[in-house]
PDB file of N, CA and C in Angstrom:
ATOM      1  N   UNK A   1      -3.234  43.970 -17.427  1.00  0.00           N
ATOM      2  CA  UNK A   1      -3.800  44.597 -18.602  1.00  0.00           C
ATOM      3  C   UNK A   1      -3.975  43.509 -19.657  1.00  0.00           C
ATOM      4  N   UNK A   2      -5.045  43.486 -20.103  1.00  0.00           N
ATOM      5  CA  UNK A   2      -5.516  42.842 -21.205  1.00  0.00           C
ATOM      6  C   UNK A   2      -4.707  42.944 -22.151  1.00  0.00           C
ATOM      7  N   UNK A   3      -4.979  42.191 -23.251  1.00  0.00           N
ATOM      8  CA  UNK A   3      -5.376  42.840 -25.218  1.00  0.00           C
ATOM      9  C   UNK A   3      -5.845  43.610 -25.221  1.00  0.00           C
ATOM     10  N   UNK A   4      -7.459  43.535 -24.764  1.00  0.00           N
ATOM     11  CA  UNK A   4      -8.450  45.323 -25.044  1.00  0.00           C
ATOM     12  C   UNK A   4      -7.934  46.049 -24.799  1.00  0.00           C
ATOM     13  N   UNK A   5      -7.634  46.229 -23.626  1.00  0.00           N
ATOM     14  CA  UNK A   5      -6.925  47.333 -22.970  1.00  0.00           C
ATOM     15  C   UNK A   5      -5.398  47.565 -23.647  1.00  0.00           C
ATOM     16  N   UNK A   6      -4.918  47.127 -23.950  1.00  0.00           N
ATOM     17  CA  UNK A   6      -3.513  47.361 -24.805  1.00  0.00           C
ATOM     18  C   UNK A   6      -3.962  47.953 -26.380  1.00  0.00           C
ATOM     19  N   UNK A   7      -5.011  47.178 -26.978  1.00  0.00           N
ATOM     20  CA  UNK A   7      -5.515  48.030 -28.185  1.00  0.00           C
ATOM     21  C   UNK A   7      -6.141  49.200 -28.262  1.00  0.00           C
ATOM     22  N   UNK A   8      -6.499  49.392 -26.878  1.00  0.00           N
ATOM     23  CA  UNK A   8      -7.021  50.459 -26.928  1.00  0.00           C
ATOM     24  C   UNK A   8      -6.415  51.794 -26.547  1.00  0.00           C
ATOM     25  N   UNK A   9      -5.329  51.700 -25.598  1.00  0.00           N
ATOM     26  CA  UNK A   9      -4.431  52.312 -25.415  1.00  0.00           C
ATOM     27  C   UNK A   9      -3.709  52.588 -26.845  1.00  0.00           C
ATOM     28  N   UNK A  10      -3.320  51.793 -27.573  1.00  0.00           N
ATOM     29  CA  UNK A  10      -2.196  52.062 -29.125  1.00  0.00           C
ATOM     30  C   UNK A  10      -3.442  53.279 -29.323  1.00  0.00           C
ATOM     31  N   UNK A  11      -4.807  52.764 -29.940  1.00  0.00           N
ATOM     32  CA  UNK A  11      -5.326  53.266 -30.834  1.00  0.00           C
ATOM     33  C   UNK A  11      -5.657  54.643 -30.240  1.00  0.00           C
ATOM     34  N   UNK A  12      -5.755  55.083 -29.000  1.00  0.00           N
ATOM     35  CA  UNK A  12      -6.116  56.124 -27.980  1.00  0.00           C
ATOM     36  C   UNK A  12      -4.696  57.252 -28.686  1.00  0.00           C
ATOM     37  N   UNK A  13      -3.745  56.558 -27.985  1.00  0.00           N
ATOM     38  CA  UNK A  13      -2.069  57.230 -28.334  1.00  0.00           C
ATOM     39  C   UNK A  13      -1.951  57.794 -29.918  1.00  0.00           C
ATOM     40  N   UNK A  14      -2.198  56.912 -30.866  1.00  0.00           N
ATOM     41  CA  UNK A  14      -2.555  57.210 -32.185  1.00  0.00           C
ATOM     42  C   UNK A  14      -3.404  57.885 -32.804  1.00  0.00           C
ATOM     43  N   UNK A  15      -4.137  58.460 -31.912  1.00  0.00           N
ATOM     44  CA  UNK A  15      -5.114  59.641 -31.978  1.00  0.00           C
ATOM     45  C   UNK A  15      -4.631  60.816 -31.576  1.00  0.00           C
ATOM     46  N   UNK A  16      -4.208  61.017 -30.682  1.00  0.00           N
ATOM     47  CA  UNK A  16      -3.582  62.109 -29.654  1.00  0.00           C
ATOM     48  C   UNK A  16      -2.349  62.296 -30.325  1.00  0.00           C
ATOM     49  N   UNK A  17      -1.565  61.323 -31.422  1.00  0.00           N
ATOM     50  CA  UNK A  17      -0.364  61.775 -32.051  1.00  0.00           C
ATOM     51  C   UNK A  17      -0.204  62.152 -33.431  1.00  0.00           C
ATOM     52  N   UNK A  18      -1.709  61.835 -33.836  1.00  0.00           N
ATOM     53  CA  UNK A  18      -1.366  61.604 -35.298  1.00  0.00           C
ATOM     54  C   UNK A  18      -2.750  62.685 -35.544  1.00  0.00           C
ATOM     55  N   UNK A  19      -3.714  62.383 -35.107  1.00  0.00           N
ATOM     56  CA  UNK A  19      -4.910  63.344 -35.775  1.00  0.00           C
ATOM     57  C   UNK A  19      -5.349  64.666 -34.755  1.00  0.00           C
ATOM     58  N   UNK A  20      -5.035  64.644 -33.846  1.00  0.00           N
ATOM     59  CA  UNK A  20      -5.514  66.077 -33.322  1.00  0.00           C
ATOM     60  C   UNK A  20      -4.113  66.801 -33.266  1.00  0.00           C
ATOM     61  N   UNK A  21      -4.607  67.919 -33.480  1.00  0.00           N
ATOM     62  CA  UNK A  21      -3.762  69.221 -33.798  1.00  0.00           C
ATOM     63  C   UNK A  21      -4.197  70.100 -32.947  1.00  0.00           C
ATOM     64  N   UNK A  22      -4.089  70.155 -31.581  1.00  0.00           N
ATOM     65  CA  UNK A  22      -4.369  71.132 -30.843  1.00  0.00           C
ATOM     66  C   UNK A  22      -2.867  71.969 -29.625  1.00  0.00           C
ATOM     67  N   UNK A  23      -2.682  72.955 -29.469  1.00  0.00           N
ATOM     68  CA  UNK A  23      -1.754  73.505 -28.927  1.00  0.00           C
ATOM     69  C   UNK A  23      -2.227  73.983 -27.255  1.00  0.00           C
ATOM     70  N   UNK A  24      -2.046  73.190 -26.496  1.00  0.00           N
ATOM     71  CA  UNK A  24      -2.589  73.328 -24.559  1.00  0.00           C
ATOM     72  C   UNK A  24      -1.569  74.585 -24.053  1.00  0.00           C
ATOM     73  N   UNK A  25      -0.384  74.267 -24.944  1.00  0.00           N
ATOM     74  CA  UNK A  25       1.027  75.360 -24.268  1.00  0.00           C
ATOM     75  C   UNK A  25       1.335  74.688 -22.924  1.00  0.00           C
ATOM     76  N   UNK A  26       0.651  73.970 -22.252  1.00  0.00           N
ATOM     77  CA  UNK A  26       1.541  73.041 -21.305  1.00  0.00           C
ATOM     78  C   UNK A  26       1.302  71.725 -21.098  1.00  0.00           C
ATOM     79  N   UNK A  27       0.978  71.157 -22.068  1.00  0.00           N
ATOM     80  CA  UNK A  27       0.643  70.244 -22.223  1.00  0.00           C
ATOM     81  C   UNK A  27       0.802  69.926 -23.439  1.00  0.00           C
ATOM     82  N   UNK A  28       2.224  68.336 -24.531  1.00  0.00           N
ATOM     83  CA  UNK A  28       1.930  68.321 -25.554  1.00  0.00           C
ATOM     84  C   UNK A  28       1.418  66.895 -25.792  1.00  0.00           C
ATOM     85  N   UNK A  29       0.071  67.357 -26.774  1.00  0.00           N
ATOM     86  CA  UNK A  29      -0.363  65.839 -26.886  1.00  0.00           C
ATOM     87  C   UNK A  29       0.370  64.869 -27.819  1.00  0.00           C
ATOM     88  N   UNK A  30       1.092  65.199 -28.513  1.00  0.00           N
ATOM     89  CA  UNK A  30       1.930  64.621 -29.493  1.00  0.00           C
ATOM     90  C   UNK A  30       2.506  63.669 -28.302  1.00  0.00           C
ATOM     91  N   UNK A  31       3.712  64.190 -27.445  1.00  0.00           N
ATOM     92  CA  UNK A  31       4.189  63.073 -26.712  1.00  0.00           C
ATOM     93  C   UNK A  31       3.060  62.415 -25.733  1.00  0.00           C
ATOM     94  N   UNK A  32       2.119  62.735 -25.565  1.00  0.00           N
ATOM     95  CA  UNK A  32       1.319  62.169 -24.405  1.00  0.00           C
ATOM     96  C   UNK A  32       0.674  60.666 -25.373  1.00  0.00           C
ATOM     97  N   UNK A  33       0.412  61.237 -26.792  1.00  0.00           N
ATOM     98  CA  UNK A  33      -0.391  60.173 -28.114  1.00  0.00           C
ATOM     99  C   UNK A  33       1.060  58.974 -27.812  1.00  0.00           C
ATOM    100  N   UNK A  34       2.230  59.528 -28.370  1.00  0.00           N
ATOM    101  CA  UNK A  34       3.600  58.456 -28.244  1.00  0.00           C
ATOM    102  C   UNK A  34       3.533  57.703 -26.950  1.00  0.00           C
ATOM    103  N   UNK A  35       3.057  58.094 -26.154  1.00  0.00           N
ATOM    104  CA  UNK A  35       3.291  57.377 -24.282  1.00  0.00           C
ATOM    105  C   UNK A  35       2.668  56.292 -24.539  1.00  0.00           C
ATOM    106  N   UNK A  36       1.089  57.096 -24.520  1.00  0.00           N
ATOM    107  CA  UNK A  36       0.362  55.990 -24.481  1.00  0.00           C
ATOM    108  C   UNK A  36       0.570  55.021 -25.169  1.00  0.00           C
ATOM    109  N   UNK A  37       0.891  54.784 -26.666  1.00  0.00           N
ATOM    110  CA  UNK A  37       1.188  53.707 -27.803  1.00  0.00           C
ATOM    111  C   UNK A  37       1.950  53.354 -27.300  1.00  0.00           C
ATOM    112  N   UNK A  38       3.448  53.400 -26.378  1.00  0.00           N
ATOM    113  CA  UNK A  38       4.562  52.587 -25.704  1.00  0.00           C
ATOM    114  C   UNK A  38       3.460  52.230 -24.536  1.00  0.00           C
ATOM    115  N   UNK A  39       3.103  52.763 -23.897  1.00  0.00           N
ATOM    116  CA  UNK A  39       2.415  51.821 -22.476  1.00  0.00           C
ATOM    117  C   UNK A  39       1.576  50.770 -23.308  1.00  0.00           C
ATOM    118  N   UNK A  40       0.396  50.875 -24.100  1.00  0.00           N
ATOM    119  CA  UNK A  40      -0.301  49.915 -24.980  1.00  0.00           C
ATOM    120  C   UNK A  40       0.451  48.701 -25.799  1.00  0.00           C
ATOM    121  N   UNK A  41       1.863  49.414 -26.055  1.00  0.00           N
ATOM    122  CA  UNK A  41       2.830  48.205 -26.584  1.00  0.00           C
ATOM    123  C   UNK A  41       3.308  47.214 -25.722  1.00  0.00           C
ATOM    124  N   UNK A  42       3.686  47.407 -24.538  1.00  0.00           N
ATOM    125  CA  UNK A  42       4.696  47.108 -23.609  1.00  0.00           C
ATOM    126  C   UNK A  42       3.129  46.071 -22.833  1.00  0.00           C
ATOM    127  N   UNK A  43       2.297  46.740 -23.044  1.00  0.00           N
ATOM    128  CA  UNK A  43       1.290  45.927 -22.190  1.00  0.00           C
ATOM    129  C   UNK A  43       0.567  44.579 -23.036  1.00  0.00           C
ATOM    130  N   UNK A  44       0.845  44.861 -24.460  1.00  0.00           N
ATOM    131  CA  UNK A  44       0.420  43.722 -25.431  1.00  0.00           C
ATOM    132  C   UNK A  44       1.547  42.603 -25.481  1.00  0.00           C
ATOM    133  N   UNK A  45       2.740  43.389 -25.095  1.00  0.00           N
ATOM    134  CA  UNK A  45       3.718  42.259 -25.252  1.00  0.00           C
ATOM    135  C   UNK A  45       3.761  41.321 -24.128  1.00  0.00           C
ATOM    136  N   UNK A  46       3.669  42.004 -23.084  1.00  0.00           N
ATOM    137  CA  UNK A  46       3.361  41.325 -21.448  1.00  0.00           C
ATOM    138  C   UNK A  46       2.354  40.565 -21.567  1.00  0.00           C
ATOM    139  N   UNK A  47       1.204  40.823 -22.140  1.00  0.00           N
ATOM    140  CA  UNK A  47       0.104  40.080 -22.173  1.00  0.00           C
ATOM    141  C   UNK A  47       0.205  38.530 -22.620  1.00  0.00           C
ATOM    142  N   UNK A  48       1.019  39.196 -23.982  1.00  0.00           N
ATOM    143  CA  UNK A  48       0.978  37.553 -24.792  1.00  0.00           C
ATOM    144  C   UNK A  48       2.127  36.609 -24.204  1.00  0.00           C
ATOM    145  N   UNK A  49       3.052  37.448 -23.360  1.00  0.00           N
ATOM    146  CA  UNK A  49       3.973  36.621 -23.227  1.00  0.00           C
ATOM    147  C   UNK A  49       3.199  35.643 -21.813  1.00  0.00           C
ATOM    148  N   UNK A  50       2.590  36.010 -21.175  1.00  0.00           N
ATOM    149  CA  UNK A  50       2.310  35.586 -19.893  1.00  0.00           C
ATOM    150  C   UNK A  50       0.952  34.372 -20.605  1.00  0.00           C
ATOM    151  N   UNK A  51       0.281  34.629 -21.977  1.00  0.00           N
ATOM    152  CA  UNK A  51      -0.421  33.664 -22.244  1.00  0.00           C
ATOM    153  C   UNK A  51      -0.084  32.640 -23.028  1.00  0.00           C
ATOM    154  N   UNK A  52       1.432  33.014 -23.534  1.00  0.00           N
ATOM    155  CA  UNK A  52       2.023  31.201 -23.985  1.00  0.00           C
ATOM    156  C   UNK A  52       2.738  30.594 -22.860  1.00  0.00           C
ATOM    157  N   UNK A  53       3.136  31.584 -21.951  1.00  0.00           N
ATOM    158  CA  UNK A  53       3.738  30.614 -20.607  1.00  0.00           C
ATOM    159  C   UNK A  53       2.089  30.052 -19.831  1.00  0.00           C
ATOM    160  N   UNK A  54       1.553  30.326 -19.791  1.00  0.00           N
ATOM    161  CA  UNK A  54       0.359  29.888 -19.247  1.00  0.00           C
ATOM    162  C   UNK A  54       0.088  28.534 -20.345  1.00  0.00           C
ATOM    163  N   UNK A  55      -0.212  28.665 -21.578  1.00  0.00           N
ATOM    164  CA  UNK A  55      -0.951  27.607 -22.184  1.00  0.00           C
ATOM    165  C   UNK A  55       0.145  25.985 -22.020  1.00  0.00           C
ATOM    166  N   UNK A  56       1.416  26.246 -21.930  1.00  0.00           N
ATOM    167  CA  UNK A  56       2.197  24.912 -22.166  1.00  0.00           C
ATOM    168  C   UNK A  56       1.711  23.835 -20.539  1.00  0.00           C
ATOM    169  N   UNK A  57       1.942  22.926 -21.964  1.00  0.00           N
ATOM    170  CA  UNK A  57       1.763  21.697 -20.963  1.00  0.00           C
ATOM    171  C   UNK A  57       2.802  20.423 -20.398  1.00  0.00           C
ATOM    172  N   UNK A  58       2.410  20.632 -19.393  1.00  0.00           N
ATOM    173  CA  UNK A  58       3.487  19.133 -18.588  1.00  0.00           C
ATOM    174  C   UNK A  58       3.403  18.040 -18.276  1.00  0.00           C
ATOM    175  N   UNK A  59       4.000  17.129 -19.507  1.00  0.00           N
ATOM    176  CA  UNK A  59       3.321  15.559 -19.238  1.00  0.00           C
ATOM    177  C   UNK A  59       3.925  14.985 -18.382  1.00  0.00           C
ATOM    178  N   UNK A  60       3.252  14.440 -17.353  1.00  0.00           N
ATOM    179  CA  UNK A  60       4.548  13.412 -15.915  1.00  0.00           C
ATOM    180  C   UNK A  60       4.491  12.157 -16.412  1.00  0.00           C
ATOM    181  N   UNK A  61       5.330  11.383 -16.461  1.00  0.00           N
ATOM    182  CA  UNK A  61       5.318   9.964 -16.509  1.00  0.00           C
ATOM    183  C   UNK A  61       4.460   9.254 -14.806  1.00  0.00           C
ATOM    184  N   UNK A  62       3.893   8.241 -15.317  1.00  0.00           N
ATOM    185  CA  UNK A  62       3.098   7.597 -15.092  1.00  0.00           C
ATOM    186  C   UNK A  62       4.040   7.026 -13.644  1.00  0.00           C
ATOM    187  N   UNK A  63       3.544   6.356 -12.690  1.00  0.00           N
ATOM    188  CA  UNK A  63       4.202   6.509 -11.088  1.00  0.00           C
ATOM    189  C   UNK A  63       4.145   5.053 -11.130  1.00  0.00           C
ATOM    190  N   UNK A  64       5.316   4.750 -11.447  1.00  0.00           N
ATOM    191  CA  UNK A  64       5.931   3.128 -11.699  1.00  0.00           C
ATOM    192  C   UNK A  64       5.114   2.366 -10.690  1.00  0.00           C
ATOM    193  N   UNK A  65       5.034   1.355  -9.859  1.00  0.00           N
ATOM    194  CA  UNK A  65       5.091   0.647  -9.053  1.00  0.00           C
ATOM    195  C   UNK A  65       5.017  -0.802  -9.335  1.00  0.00           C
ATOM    196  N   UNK A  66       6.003  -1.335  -8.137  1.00  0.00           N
ATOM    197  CA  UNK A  66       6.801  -2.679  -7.939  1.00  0.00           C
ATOM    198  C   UNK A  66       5.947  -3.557  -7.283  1.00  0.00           C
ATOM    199  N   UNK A  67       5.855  -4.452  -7.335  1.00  0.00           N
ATOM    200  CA  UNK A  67       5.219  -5.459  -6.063  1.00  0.00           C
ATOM    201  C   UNK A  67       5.832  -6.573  -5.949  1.00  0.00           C
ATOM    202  N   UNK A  68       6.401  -6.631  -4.848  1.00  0.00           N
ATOM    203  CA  UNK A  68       6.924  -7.823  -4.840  1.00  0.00           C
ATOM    204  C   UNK A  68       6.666  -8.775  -3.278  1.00  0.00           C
ATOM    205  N   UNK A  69       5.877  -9.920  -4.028  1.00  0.00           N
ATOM    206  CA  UNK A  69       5.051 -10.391  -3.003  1.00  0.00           C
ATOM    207  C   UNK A  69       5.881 -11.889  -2.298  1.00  0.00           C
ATOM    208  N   UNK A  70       6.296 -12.245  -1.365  1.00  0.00           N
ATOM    209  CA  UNK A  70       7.238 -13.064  -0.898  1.00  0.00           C
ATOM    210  C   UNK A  70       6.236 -14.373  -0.956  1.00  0.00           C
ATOM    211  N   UNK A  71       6.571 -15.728  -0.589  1.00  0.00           N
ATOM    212  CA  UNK A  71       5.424 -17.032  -0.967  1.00  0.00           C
ATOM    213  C   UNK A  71       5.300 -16.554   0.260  1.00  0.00           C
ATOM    214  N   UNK A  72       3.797 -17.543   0.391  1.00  0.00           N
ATOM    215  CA  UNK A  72       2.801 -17.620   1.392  1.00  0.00           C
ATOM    216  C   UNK A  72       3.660 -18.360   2.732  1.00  0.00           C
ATOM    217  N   UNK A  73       3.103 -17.841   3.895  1.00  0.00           N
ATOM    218  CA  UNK A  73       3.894 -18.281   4.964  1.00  0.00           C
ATOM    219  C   UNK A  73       2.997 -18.988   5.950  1.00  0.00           C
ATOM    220  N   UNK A  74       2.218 -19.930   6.057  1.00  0.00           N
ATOM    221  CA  UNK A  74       0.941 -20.011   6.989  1.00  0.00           C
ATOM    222  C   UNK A  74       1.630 -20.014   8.327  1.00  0.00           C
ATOM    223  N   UNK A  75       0.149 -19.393   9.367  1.00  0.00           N
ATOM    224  CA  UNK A  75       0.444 -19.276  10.560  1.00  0.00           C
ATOM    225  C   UNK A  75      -0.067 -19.931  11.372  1.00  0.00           C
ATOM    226  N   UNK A  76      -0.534 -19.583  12.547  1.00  0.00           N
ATOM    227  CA  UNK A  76      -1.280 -20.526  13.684  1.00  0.00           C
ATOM    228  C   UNK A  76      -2.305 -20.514  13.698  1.00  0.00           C
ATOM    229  N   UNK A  77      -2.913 -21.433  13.933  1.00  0.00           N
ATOM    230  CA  UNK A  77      -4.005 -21.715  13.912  1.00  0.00           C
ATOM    231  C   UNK A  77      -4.844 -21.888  12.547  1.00  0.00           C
ATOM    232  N   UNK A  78      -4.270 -22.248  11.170  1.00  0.00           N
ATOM    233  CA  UNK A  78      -4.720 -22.264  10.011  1.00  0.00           C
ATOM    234  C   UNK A  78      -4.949 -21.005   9.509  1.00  0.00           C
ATOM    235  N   UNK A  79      -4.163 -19.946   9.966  1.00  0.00           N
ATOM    236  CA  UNK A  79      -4.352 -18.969   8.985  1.00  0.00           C
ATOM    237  C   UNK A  79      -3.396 -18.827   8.084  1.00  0.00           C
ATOM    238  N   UNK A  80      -3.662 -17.965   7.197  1.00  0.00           N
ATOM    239  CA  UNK A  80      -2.313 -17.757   5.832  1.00  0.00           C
ATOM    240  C   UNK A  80      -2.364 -16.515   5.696  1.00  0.00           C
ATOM    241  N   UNK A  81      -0.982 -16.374   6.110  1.00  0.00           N
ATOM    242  CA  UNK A  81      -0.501 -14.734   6.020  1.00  0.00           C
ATOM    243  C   UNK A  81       0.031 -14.444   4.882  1.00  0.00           C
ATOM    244  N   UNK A  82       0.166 -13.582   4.270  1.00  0.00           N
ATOM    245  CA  UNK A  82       1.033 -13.114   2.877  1.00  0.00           C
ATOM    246  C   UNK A  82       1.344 -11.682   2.799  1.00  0.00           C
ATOM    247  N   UNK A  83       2.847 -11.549   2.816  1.00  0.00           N
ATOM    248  CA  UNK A  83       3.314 -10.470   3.374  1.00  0.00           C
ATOM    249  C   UNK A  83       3.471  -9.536   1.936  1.00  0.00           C
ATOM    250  N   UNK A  84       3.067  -8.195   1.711  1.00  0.00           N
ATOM    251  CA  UNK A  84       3.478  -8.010   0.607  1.00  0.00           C
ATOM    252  C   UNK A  84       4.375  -5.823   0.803  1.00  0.00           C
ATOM    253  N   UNK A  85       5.045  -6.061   0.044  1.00  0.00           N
ATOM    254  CA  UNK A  85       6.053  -4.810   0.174  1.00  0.00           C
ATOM    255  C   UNK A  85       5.565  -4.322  -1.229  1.00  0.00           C
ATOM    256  N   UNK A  86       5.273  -2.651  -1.437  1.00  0.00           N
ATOM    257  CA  UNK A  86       5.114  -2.024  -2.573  1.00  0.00           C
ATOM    258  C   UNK A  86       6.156  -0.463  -2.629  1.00  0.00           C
ATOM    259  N   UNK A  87       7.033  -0.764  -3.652  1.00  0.00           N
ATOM    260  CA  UNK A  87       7.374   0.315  -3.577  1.00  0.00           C
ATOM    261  C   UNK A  87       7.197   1.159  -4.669  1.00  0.00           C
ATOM    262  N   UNK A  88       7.302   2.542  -4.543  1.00  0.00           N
ATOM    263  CA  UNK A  88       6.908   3.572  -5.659  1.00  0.00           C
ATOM    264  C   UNK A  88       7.364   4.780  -5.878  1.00  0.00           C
ATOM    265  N   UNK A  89       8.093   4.729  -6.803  1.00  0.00           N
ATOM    266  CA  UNK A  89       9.162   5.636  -7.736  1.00  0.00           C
ATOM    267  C   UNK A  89       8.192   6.891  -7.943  1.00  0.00           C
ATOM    268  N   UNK A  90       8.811   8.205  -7.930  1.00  0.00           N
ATOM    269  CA  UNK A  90       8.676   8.907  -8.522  1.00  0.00           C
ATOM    270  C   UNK A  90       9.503   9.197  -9.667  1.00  0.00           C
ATOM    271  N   UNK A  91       8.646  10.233 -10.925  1.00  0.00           N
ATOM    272  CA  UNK A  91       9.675  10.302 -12.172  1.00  0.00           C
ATOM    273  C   UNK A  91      11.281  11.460 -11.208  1.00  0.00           C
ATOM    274  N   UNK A  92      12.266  10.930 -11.808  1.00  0.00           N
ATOM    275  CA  UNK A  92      13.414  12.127 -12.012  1.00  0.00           C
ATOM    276  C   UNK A  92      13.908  11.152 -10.867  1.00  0.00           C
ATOM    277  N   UNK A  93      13.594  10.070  -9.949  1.00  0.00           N
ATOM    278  CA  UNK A  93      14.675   9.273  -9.126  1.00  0.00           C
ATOM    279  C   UNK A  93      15.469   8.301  -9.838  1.00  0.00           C
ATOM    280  N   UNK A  94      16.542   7.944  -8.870  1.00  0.00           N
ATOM    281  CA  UNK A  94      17.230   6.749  -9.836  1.00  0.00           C
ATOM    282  C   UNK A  94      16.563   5.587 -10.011  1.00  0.00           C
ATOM    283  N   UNK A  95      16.452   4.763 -10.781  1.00  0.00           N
ATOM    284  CA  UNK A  95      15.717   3.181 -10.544  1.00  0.00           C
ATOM    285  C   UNK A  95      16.865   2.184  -9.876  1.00  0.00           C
TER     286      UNK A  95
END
């Protein structure tokens, strides 16, 4: 349920409790006007609560990484190898 739908429910309930004056004999609209304004309440409060947990934001720190490159080691035949190891932290591990 929306806002609309929650305002419109209060203002629906607030009609049915406050300005019509009619007697059904099994049916009273007085409490039916009160319902609705608690369902319309209960649904505005749900609403907003679910749209400030929605809006927050979560900044991550940035994903460290190490390099640590050992000296050059040449190999056979005139080639040059260079060995290199990278490692990479996530946030919330130990360093």
């Amino acid at each position: 349920m929306g806002i609309g739908a929650s305002i419109f429910l209060i203002a629906l309930g607030a009609i049915f409790a406050f300005a019509i004056n009619a007697n059904l004999g099994w049916l009273d609209l007085n409490v039916v006007g009160w319902v609705l304004m608690l369902v319309g309440l209960v649904g505005l409060i749900t609403t907003l609560y679910f749209w400030n947990t929605r809006r927050r934001t979560v900044v991550a720190a940035p994903v460290r990484q190490r390099v640590v490159a050992e000296p050059v080691v040449p190999a056979q035949d005139d080639r040059v190898v260079r060995e290199e190891y990278r490692e990479v932290r996530r946030p919330g591990y130990p360093t």
